[in-house]
C-alpha atoms as a PDB file:
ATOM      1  CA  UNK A   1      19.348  35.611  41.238  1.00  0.00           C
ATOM      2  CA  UNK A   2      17.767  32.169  41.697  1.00  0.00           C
ATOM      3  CA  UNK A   3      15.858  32.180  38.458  1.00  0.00           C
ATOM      4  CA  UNK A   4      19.019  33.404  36.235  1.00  0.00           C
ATOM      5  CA  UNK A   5      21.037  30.620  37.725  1.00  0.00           C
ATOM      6  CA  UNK A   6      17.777  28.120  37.163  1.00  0.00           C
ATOM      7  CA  UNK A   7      17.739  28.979  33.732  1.00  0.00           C
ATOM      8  CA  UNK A   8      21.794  29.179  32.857  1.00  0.00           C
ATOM      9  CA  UNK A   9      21.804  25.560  34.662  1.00  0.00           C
ATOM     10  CA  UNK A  10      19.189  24.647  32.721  1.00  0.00           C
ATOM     11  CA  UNK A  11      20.855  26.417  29.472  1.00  0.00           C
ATOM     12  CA  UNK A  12      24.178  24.598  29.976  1.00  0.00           C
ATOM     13  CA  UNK A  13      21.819  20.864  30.575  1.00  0.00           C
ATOM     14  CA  UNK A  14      20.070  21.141  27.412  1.00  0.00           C
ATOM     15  CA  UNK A  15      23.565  22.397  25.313  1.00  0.00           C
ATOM     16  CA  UNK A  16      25.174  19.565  26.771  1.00  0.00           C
ATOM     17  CA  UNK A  17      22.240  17.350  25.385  1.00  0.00           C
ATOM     18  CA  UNK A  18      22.471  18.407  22.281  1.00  0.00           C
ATOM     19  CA  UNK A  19      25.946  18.260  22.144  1.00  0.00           C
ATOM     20  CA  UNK A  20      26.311  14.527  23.046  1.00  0.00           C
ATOM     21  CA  UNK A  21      23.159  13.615  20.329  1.00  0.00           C
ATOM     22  CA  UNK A  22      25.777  15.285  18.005  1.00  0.00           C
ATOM     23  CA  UNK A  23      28.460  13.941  18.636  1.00  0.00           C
ATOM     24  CA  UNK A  24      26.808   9.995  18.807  1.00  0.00           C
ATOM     25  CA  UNK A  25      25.146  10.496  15.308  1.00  0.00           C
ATOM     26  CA  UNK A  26      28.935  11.975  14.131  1.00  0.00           C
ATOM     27  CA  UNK A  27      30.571   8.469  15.653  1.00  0.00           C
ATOM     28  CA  UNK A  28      27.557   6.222  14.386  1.00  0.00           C
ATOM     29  CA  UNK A  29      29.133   3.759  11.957  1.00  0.00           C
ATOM     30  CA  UNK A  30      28.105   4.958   8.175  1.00  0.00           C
ATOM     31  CA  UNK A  31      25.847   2.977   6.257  1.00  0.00           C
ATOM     32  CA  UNK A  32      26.677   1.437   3.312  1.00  0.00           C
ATOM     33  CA  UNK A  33      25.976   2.661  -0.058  1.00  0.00           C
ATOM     34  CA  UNK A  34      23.201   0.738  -1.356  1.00  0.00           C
ATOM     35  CA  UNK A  35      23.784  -1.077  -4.766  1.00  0.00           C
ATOM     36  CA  UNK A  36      22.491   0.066  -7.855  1.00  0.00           C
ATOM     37  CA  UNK A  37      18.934  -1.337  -8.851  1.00  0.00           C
ATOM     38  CA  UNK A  38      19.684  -2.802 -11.318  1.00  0.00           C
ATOM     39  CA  UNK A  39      22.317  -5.347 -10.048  1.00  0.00           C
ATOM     40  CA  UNK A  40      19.465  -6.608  -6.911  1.00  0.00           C
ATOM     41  CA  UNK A  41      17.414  -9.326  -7.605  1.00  0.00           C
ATOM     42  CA  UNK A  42      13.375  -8.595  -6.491  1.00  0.00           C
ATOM     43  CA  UNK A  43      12.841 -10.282  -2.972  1.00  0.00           C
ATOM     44  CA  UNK A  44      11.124 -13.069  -2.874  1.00  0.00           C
ATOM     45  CA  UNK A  45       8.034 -12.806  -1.031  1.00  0.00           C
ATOM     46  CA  UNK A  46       7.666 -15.075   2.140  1.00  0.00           C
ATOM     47  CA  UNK A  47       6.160 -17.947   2.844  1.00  0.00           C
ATOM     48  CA  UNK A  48       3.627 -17.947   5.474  1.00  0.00           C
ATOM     49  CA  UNK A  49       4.108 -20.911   7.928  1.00  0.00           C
ATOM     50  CA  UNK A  50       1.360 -23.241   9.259  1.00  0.00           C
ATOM     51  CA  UNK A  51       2.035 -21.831  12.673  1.00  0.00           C
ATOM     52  CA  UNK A  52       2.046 -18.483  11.621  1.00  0.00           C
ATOM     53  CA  UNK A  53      -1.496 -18.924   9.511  1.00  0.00           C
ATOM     54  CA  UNK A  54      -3.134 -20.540  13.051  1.00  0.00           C
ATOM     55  CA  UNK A  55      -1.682 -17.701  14.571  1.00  0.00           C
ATOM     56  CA  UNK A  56      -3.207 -14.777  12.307  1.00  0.00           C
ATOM     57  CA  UNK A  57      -6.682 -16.435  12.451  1.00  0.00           C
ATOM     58  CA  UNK A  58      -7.075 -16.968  16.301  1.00  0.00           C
ATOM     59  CA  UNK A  59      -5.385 -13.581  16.419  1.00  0.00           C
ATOM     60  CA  UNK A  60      -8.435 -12.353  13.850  1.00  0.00           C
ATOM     61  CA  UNK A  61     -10.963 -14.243  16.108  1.00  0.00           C
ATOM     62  CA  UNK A  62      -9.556 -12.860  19.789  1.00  0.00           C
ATOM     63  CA  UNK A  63      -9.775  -9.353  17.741  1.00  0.00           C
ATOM     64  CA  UNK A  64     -13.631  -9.721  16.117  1.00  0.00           C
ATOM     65  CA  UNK A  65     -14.324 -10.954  19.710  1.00  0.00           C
ATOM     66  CA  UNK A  66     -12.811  -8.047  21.410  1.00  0.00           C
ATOM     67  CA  UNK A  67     -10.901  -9.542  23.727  1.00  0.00           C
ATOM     68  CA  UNK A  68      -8.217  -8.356  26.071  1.00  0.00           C
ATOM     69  CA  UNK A  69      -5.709  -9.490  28.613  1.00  0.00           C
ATOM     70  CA  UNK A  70      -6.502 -12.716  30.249  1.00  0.00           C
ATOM     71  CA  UNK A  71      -9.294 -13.841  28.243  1.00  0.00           C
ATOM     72  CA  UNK A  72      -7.570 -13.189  25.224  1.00  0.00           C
ATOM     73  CA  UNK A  73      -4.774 -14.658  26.618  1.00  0.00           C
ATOM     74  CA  UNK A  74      -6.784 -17.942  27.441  1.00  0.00           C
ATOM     75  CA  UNK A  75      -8.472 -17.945  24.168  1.00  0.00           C
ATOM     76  CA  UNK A  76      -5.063 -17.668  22.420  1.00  0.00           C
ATOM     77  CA  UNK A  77      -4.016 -20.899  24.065  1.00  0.00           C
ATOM     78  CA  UNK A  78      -7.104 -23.214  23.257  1.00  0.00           C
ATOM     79  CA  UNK A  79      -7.314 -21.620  20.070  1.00  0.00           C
ATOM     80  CA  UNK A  80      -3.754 -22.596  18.970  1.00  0.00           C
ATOM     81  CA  UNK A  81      -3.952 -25.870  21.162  1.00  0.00           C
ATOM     82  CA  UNK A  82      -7.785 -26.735  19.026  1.00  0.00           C
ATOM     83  CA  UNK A  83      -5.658 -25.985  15.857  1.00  0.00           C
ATOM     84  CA  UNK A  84      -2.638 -28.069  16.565  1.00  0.00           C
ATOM     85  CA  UNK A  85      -5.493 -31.790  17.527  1.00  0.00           C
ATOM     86  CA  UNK A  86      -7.417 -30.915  14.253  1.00  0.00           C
ATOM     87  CA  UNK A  87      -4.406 -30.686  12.256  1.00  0.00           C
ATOM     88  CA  UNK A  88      -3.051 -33.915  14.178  1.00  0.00           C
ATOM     89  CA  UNK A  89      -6.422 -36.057  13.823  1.00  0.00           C
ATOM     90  CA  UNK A  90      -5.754 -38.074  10.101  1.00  0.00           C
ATOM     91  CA  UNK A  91      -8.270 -37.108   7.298  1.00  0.00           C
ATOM     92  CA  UNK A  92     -11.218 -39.260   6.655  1.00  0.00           C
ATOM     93  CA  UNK A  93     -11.015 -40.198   3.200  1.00  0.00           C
END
């Protein structure tokens, strides 16, 4: 008796389940039909920041150094912070 009633409960659980993924993908807001190809213009690709650059090469270094958590944490922040006086110090030319 206890097992049929574990598994109807857990019958009626996992229809209900189903029924409420149903019925939130049937309310879900349709998307909108995308234009024809020919009409869009190609995207222009995106510039990559001077922040962003400092950030993908310390990121590189922390990685080739295989570092984790704090250190890499640490490292980040005199990394970025040694980018940010080199790039302030005026060019000897």
């Amino acid at each position: 008796m206890n097992k049929l009633l574990s598994v109807l409960v857990a019958a009626l659980f996992t229809a209900g389940t189903f029924s409420a993924v149903a019925a939130d993908t049937a309310m879900a807001p349709a998307k909108p039909a995308a234009a024809p190809a020919a009409k869009t213009a190609p995207a222009a690709p995106k510039k990559v920041t001077a922040q962003q650059a400092k950030m993908k090469r310390c990121n590189m270094e922390a990685k080739e150094k295989d570092l984790h958590k704090a250190e890499r944490k640490a490292f980040m922040k005199s990394c970025l912070k040694k980018e940010k006086k080199d790039s302030a110090a005026p060019s000897a030319e």
